[in-house]
Protein backbone atom coordinates (compact mmCIF):
# COMPACT_ATOMS: atom_id res chain seq x y z
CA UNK A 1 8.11 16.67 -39.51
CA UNK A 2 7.07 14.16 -36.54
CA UNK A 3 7.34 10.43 -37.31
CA UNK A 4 4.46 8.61 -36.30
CA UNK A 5 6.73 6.16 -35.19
CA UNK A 6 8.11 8.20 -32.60
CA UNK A 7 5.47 7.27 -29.63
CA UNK A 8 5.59 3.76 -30.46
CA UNK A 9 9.76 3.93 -29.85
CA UNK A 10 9.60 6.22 -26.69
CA UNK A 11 6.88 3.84 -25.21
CA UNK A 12 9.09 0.81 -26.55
CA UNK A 13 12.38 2.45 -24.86
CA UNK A 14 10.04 3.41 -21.84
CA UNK A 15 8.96 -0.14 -21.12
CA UNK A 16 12.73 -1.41 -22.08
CA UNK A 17 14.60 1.33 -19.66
CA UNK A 18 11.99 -0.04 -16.95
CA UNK A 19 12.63 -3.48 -17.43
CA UNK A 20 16.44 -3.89 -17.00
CA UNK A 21 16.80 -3.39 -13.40
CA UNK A 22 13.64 -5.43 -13.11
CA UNK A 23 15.14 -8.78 -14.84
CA UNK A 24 18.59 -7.49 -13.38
CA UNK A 25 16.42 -8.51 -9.68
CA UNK A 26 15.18 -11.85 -11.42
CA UNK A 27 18.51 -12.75 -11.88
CA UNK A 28 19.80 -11.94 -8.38
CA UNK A 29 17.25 -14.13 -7.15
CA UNK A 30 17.99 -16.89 -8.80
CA UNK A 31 21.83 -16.91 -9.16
CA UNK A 32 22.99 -15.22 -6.36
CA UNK A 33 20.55 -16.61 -3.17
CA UNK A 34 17.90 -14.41 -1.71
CA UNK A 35 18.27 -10.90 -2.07
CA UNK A 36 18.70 -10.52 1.66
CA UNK A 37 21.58 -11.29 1.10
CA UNK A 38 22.71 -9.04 -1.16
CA UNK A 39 20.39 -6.11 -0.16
CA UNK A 40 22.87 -3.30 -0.90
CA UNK A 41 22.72 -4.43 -4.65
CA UNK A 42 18.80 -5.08 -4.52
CA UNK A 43 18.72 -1.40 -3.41
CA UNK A 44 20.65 0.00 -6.46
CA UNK A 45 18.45 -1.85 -8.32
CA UNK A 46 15.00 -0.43 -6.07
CA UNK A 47 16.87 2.71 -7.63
CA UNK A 48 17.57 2.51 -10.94
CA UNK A 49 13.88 0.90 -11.70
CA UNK A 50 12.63 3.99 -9.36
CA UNK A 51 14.02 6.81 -11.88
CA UNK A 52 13.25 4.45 -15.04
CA UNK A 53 9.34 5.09 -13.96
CA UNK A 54 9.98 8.45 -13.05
CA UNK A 55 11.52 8.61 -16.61
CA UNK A 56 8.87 7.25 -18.42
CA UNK A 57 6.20 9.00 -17.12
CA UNK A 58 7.28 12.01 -19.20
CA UNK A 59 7.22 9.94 -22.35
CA UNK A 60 3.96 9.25 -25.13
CA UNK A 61 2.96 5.95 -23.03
CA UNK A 62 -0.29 4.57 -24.08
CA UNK A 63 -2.43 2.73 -21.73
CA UNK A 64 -1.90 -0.39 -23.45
CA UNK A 65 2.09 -0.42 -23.23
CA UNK A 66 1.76 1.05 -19.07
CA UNK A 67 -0.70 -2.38 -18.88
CA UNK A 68 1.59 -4.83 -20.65
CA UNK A 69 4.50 -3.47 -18.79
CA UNK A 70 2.63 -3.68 -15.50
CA UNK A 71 1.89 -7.40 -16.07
CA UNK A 72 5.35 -8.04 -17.44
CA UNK A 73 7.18 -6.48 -14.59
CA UNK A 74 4.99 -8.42 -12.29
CA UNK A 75 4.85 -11.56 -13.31
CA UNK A 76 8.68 -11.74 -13.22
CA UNK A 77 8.63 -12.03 -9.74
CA UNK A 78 4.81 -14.34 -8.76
CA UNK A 79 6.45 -17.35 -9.09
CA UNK A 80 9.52 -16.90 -6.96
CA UNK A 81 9.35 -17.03 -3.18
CA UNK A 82 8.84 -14.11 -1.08
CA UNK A 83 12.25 -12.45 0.26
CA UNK A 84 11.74 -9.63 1.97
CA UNK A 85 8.84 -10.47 3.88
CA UNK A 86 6.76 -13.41 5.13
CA UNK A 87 3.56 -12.19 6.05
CA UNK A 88 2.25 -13.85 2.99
CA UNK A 89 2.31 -17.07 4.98
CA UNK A 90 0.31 -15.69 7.19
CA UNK A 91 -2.23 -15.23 4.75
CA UNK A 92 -2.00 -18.84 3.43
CA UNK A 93 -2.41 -19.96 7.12
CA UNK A 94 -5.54 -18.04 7.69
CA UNK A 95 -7.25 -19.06 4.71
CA UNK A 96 -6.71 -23.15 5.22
CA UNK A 97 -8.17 -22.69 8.78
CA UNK A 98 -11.16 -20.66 7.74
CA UNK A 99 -11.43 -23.60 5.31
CA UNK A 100 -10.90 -26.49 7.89
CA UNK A 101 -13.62 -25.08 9.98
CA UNK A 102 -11.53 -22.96 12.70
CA UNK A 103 -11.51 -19.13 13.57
CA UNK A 104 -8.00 -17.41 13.07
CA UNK A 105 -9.46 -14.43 15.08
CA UNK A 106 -9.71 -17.41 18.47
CA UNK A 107 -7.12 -19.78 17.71
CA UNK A 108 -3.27 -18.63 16.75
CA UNK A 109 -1.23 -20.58 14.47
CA UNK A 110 0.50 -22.42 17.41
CA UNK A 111 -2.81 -23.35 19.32
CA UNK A 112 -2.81 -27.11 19.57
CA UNK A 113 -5.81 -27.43 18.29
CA UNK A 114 -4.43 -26.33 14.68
CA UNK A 115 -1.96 -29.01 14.81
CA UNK A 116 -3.50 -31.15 12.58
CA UNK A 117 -2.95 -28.08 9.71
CA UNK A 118 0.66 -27.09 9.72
CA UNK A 119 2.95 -28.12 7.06
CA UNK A 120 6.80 -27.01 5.94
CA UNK A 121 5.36 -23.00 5.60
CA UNK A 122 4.09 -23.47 8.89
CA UNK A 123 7.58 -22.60 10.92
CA UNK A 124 7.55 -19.49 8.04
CA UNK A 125 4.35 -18.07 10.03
CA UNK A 126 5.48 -14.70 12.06
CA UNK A 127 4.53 -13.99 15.50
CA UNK A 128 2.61 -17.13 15.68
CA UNK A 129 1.76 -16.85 19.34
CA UNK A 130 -0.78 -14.19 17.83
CA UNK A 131 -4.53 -14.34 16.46
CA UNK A 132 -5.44 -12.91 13.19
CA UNK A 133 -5.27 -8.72 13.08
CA UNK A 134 -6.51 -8.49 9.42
CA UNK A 135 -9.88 -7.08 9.11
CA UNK A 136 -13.23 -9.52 8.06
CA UNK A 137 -12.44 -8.84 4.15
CA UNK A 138 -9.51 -9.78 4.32
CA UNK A 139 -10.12 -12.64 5.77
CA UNK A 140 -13.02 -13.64 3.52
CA UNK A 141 -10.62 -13.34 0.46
CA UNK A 142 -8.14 -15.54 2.27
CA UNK A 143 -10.81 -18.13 2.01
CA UNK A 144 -10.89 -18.65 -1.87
CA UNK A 145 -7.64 -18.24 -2.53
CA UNK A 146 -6.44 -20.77 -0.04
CA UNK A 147 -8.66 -23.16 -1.53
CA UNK A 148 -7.25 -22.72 -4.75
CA UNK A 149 -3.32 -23.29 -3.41
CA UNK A 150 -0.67 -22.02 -1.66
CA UNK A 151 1.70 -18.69 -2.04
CA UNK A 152 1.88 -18.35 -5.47
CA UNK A 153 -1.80 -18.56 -6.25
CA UNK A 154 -1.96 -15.63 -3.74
CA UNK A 155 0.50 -13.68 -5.08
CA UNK A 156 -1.63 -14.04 -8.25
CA UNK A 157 -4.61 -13.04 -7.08
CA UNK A 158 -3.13 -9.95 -5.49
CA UNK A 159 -1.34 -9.18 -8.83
CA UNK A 160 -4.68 -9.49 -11.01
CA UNK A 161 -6.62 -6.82 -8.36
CA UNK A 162 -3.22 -4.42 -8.77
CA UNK A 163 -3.68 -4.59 -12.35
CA UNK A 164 -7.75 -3.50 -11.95
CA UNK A 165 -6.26 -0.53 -9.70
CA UNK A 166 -4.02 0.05 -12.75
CA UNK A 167 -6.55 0.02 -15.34
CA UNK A 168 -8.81 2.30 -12.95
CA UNK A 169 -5.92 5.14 -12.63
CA UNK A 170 -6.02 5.21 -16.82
CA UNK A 171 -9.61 5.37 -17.08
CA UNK A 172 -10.11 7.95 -14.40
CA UNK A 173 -6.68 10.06 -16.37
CA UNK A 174 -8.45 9.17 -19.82
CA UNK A 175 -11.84 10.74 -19.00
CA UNK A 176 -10.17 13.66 -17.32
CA UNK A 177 -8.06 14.43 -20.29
CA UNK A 178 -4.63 13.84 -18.59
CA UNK A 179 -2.00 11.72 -19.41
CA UNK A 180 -2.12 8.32 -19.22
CA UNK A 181 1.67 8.25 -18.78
CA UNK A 182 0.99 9.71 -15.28
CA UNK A 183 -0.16 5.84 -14.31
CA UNK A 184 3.19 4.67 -14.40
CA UNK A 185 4.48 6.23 -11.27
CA UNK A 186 2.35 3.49 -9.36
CA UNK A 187 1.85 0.64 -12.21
CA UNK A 188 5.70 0.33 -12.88
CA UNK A 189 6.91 1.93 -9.48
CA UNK A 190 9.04 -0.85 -8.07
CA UNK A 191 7.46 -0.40 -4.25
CA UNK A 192 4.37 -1.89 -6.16
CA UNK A 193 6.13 -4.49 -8.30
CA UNK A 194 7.92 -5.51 -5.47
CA UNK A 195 5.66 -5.78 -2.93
CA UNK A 196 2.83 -7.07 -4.01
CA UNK A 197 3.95 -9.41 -6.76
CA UNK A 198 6.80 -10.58 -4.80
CA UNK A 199 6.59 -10.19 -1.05
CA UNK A 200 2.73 -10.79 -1.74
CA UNK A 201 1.32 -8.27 0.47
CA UNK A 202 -2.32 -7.74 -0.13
CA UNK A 203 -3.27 -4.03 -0.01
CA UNK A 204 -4.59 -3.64 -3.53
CA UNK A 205 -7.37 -5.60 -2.06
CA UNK A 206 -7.82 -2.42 -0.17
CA UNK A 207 -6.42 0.37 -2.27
CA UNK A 208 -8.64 -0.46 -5.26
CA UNK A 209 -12.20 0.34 -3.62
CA UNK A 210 -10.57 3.58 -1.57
CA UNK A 211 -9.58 4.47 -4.96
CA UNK A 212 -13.11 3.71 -6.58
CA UNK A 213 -14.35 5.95 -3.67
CA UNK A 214 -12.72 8.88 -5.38
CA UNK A 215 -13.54 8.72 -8.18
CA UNK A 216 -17.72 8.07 -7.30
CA UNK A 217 -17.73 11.32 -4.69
CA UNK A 218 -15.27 13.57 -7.04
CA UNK A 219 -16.18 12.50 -10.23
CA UNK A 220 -13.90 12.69 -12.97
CA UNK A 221 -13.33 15.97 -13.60
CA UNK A 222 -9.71 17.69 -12.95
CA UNK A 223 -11.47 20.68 -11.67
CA UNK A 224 -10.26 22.17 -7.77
CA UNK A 225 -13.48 24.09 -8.31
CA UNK A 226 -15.80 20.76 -8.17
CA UNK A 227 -14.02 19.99 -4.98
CA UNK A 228 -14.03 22.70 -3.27
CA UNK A 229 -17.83 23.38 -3.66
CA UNK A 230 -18.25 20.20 -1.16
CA UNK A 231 -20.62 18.69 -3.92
CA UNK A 232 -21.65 15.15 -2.78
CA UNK A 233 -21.30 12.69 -5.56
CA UNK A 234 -23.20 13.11 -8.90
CA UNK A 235 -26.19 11.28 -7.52
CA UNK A 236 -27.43 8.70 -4.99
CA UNK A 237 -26.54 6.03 -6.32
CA UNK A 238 -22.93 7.17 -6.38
CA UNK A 239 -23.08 8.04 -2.97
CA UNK A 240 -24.23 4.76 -1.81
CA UNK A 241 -21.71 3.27 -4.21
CA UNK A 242 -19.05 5.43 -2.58
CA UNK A 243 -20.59 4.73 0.80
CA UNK A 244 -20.11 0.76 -0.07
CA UNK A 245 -16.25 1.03 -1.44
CA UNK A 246 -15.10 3.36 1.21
CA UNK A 247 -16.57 0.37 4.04
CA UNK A 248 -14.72 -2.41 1.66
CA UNK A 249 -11.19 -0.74 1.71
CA UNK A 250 -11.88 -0.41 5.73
CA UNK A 251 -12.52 -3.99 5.89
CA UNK A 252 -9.49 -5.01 3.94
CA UNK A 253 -6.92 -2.70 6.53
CA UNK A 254 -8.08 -0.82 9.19
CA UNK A 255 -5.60 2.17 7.95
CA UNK A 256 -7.72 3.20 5.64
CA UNK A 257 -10.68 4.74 8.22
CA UNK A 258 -8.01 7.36 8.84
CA UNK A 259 -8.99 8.81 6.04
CA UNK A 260 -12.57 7.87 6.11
CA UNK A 261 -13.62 11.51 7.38
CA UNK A 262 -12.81 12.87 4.31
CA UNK A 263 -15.37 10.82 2.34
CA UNK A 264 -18.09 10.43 5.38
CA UNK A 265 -18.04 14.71 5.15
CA UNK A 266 -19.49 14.16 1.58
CA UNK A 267 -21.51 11.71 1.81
CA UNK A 268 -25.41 11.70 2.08
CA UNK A 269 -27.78 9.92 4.69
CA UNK A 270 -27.90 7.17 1.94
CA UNK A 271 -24.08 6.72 1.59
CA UNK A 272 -23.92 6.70 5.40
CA UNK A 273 -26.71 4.13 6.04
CA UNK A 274 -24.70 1.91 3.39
CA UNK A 275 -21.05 2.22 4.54
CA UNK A 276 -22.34 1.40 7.81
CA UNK A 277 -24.73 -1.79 6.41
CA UNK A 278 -21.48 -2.87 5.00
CA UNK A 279 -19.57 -2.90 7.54
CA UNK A 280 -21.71 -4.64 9.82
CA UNK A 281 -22.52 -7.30 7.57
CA UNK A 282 -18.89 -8.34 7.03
CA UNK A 283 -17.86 -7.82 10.70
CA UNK A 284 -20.83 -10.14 11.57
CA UNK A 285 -18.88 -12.64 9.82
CA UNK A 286 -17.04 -13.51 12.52
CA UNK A 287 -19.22 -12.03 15.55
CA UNK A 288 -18.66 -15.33 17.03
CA UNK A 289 -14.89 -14.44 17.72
CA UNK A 290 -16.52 -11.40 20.11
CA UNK A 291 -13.45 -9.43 21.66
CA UNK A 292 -11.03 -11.51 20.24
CA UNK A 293 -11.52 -9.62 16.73
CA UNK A 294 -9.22 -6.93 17.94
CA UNK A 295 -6.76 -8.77 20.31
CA UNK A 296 -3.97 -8.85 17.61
CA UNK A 297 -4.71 -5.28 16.59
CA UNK A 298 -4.69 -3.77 19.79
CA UNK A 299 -1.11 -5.75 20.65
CA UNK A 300 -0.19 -3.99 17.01
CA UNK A 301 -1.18 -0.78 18.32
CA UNK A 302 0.13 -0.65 21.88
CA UNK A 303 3.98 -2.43 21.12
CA UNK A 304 4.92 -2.48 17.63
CA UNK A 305 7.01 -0.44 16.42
CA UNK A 306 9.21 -0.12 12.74
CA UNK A 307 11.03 2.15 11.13
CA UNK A 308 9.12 5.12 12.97
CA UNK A 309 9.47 8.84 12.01
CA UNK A 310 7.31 11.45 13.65
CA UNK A 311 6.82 9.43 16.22
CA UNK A 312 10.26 8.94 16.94
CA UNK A 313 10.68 12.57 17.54
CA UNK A 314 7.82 12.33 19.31
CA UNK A 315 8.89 9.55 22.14
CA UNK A 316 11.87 11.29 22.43
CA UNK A 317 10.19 14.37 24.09
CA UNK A 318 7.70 12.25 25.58
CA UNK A 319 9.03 9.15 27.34
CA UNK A 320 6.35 7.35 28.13
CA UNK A 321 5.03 4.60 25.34
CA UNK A 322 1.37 4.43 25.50
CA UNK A 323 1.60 8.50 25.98
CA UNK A 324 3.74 8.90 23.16
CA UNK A 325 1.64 7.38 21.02
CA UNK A 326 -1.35 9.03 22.20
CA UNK A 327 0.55 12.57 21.52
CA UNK A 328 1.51 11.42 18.09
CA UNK A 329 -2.28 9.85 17.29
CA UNK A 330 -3.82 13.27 18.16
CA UNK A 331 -0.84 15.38 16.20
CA UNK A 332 -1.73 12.73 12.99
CA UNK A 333 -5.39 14.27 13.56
CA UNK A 334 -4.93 17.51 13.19
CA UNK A 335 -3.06 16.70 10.49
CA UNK A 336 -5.90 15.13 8.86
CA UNK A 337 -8.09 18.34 9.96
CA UNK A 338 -6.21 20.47 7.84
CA UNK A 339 -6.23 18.33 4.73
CA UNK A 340 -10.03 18.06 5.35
CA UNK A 341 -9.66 21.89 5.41
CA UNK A 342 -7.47 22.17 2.26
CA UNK A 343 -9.31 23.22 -0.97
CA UNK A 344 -8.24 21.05 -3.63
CA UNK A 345 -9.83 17.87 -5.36
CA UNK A 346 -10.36 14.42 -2.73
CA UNK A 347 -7.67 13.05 -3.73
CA UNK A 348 -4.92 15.25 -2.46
CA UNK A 349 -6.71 15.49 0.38
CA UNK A 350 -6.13 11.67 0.88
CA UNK A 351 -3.39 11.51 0.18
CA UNK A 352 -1.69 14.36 2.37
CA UNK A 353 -3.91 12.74 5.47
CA UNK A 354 -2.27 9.13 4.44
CA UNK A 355 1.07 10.55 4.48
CA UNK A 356 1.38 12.93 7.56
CA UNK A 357 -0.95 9.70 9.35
CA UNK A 358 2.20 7.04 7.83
CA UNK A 359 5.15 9.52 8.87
CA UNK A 360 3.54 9.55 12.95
CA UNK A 361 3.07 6.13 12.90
CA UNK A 362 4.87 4.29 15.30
CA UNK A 363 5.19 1.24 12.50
CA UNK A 364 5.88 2.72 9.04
CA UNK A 365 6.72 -1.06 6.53
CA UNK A 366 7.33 0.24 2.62
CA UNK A 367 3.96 -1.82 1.67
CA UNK A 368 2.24 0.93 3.80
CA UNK A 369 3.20 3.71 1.27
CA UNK A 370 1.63 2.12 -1.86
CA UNK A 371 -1.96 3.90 -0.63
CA UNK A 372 -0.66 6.94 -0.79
CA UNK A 373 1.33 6.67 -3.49
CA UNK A 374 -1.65 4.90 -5.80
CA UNK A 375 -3.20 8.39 -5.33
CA UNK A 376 -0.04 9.77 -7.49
CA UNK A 377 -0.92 9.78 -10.68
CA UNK A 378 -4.07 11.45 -9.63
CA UNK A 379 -2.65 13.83 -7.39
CA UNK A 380 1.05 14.73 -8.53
CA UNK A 381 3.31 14.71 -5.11
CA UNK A 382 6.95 15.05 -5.49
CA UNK A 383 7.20 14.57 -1.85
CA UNK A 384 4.90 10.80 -1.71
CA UNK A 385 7.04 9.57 -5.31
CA UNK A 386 10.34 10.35 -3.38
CA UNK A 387 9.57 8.43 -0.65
CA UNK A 388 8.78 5.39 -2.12
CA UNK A 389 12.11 5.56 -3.62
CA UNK A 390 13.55 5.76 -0.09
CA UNK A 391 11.24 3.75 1.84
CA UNK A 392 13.42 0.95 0.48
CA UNK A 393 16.29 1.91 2.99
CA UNK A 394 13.49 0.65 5.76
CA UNK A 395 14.69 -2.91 5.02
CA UNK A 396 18.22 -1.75 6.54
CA UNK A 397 16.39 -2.48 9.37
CA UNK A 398 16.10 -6.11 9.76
CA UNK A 399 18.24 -7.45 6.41
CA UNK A 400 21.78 -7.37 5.82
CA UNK A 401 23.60 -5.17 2.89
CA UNK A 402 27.20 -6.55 1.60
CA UNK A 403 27.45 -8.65 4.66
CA UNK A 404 26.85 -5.97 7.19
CA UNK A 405 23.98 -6.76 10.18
CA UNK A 406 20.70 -5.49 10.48
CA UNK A 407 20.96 -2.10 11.89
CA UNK A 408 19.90 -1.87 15.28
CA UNK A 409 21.89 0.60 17.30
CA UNK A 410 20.78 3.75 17.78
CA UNK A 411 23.10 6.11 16.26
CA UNK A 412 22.60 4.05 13.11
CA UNK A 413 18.74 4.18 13.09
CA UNK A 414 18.97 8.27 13.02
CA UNK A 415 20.89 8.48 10.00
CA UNK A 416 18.81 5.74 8.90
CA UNK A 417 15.63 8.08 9.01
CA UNK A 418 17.80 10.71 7.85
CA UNK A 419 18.70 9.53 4.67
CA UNK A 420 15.03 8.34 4.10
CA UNK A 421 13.66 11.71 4.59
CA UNK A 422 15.69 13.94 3.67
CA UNK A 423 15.14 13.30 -0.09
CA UNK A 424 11.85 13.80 1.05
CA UNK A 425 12.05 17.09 2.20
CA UNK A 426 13.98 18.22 -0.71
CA UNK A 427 11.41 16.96 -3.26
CA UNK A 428 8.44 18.90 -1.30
CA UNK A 429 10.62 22.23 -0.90
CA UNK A 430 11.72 21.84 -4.37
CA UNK A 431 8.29 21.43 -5.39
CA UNK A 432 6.29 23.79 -3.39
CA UNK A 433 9.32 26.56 -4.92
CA UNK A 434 8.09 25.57 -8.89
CA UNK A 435 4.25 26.29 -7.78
């Protein structure tokens, strides 16, 4: 006979299993220095909390215990200082000079005129010789936040919009009669735990309305059929809601109008007219900055470049840097033509364009997977869950692992991207073999 106590204990040891390697990482940080320092360890830790939400994901979670253990395994980490990234200072910066009066889309954090502003986070601020390349939502959330205090209120505030993506995921499973265990491959997935609620990287401020667009043109139905009859929302009003989401998530990061296609195809004249209302209403915001809105982003597009490929395969048949990139832009395209072309529900759709547009990329940071991978639980992807396990090796890159450098020679940059995708490839063969 089945206990009914058995689902309580298997979400209890769930939650439990998941929460070791997290506190295990609380600890490193405070007894043994910033993890940077002892990445090699933080990474068998990135590991062990990886498979404990792979685990659990196969056991009778209720939404309630996936919630509490979202918010638990966040809030470990809000108060601490960001270690493996400080763009979060960034943020900080561009909200206090919003608030003193100043554009951050004219004035960079080491114009003179911004003097007056800087305090001890100030030296913290990366590439300061640059203006503001977030988009006008961004921006505008910056404002409030700032206002309220510094880092840690951020953090916060990025945490409490994760946990409204995380509560969207189990409605959207709970109406279509899935799962709701399915929700913790992105609410207890440590590339989300980490990086928002400790590097404090803002793209659930981004993912959650690309998210709500799904669910307003597909519905809520688990049917392929729905999606592959091109239907257009249930009615107008969800068209012009998903027409309004869809232009918020573009004004948070400009990533996500890679993928805007896919919703723009099924959208009527009414969702049109209010995506693009939207958008110019927020980007009138700061019409005063004129060309200087895209300075930053266009310096991001031409020169950056991070723990690339695709597009390292790419520049190495074509030498030439703005044509490589130009090659690898139109190959991401065609890419996304096909998943446009692919007759399955919205959200794999996404999330295949968001991955083959992230692997071309010439800049590929482990906070760029979480879009893709918030589309998981929707739209099961051995191949996306793997690599958010290994996108952690990307911080190989520019932090040290039991006292070794950053790695920066060639040689060691190829096996770098080998042992990142790899994995990868296994978990999409292996995958593609069980269907």
């Amino acid at each position: 006979m089945n206990d009914a106590r058995t689902v309580p204990r298997a979400a209890a040891r769930a939650c439990g299993l998941a929460f070791l390697p997290y506190a295990a990482m609380f600890l490193l940080a405070q007894l043994r220095g910033p993890w940077t320092r002892d990445l090699g360890l933080f990474l068998l830790l990135w590991a062990l909390a990886w498979w404990a939400c792979v685990r659990a994901a196969r056991a009778p979670i209720g939404p309630r215990t996936i919630l509490i253990g979202a918010a638990l395994f966040r809030l470990l980490f809000v108060a601490l200082p960001p270690m493996l990234s400080d763009d979060i200072y960034r943020y900080v910066w561009e909200g206090r000079v919003q608030n003193a009066g100043f554009d951050p889309f004219v004035l960079a954090p080491n114009a003179p005129e911004l003097a007056a502003l800087r305090d001890a986070d100030w030296v913290r601020i990366n590439h300061p010789e640059y203006t503001a390349i977030y988009p006008p939502l961004a921006q505008l959330a910056f404002r409030p936040l700032a206002a309220l205090g510094g880092v840690t209120v951020f953090k916060f505030g990025f945490c409490v919009v994760d946990l409204l993506l995380v509560g969207l995921l189990l409605r959207v499973l709970r109406r279509r009669g899935e799962p709701p265990a399915r929700a913790v491959l992105y609410a207890w997935s440590p590339l989300a735990v980490i990086e928002v609620a400790s590097s404090g990287h803002f793209e659930p401020l981004g993912i959650l309305p690309l998210v709500g667009a799904v669910l307003l043109v597909a519905g809520t139905t688990s049917s392929a059929a729905f999606a592959a009859s091109g239907a257009v929302g249930r009615s107008a009003s969800a068209s012009v809601g998903a027409g309004l989401v869809l232009a918020a998530s573009i004004a948070v990061k400009y990533g996500a109008a890679f993928v805007a296609p896919l919703w723009l195809l099924r959208l009527g004249v009414r969702g049109w007219v209010a995506f693009v209302a939207l958008l110019v209403a927020l980007f009138a915001v700061y019409l005063p900055a004129g060309h200087h809105l895209f300075d930053s982003l266009q310096a991001y597009a031409e020169h950056w470049r991070y723990n690339d490929l695709g597009f390292a395969l790419v520049a190495r048949v074509v030498s030439n840097p703005h044509r490589a990139r130009v090659v690898a832009f139109v190959i991401a395209l065609f890419g996304l033509t096909l998943a446009a072309r692919w007759r399955v529900l919205l959200e794999h759709q996404a999330m295949g364009a968001l991955a083959i547009g992230l692997a071309l990329s010439p800049t590929i940071h482990p906070w760029y997977l979480l879009w893709p991978l918030a589309l998981v639980p929707l739209a099961s992807s051995a191949a996306v869950l793997a690599w958010s396990g290994t996108i952690a090796l990307a911080y190989l890159y520019t932090h040290s692992a039991f006292s070794l450098g950053p790695i920066t020679s060639t040689a060691g940059s190829w096996w770098l991207r080998l042992a990142e995708v790899l994995p990868v490839a296994a978990a999409a063969w292996f995958s593609r073999r069980r269907t």
